[in-house]
Protein backbone atom coordinates (compact mmCIF):
# COMPACT_ATOMS: atom_id res chain seq x y z
CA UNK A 1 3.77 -19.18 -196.75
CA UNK A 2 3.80 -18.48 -193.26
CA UNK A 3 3.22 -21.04 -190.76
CA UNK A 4 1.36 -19.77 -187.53
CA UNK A 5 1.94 -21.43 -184.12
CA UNK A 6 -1.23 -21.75 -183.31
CA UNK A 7 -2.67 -22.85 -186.92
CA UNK A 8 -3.67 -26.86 -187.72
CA UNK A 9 -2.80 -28.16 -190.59
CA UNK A 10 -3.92 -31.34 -192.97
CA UNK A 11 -1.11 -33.60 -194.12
CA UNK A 12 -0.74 -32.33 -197.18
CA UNK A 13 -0.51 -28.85 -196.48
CA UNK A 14 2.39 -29.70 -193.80
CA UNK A 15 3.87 -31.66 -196.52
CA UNK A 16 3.75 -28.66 -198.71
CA UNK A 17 5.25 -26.31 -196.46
CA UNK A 18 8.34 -28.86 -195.55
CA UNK A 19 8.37 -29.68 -199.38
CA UNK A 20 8.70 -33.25 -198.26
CA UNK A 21 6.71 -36.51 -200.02
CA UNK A 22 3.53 -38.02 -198.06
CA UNK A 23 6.03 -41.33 -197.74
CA UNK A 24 8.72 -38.66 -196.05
CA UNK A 25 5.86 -36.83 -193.90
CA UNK A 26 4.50 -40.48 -192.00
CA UNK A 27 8.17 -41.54 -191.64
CA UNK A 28 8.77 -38.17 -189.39
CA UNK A 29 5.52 -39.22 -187.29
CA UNK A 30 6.91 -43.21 -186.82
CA UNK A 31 10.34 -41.79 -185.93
CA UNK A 32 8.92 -39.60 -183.16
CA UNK A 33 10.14 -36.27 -185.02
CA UNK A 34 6.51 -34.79 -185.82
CA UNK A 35 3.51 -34.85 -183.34
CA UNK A 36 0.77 -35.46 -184.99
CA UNK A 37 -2.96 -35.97 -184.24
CA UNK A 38 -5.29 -38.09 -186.28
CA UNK A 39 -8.83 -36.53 -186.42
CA UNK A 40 -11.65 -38.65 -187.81
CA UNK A 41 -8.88 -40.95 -190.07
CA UNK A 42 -6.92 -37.63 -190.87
CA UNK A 43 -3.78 -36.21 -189.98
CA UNK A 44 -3.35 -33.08 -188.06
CA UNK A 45 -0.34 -30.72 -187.16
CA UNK A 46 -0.59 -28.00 -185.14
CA UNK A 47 2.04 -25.04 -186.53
CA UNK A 48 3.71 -25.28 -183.87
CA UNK A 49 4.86 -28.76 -184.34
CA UNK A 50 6.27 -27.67 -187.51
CA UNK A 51 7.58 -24.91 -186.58
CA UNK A 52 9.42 -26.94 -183.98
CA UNK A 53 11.07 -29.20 -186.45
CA UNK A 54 13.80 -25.93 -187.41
CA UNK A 55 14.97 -26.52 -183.61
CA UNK A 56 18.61 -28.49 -183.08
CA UNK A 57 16.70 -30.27 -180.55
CA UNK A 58 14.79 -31.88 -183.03
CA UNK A 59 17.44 -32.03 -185.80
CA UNK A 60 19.37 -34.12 -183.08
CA UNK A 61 16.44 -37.10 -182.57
CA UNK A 62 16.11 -36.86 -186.24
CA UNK A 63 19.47 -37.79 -186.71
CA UNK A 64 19.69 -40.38 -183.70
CA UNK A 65 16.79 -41.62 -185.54
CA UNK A 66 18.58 -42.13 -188.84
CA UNK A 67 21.18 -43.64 -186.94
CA UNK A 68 19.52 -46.07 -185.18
CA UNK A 69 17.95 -47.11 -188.84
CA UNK A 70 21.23 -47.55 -190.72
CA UNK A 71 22.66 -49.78 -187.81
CA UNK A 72 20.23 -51.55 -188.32
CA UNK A 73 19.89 -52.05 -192.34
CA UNK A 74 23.87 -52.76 -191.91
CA UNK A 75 22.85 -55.12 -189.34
CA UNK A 76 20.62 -57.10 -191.84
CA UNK A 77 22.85 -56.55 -195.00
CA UNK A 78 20.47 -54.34 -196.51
């Protein structure tokens, strides 16, 4: 499937295009890595978002992100 830049998508079809759990999807929007909009309770993505998510940019605050969390865990003996 082909995503288009200027296309919105639900949750679930995002999730279906990054092959990635609804659990996964809402971790990527509290970690700052997907912009998201909610619409009447609902999440929205706009292609481009996604699209954005195959950038090293990105790939680098996902990773900071991670980061950030495992200090932490370790922190707490988790």
């Amino acid at each position: 499937m082909e995503v288009r830049e200027h296309e919105i998508y639900t949750l679930e079809e995002t999730a279906s295009l990054l092959k990635i759990s609804r659990s996964t999807f809402l971790r990527l929007i509290k970690r700052g890595v997907l912009e998201t909009c909610k619409v009447g309770g609902q999440y929205r993505v706009l292609g481009k978002e996604i699209l954005n998510l195959f950038n090293p940019r990105v790939q680098q605050r996902a990773k900071l992100a991670y980061t950030k969390m495992k200090t932490k865990l370790e922190r707490i003996g988790v």
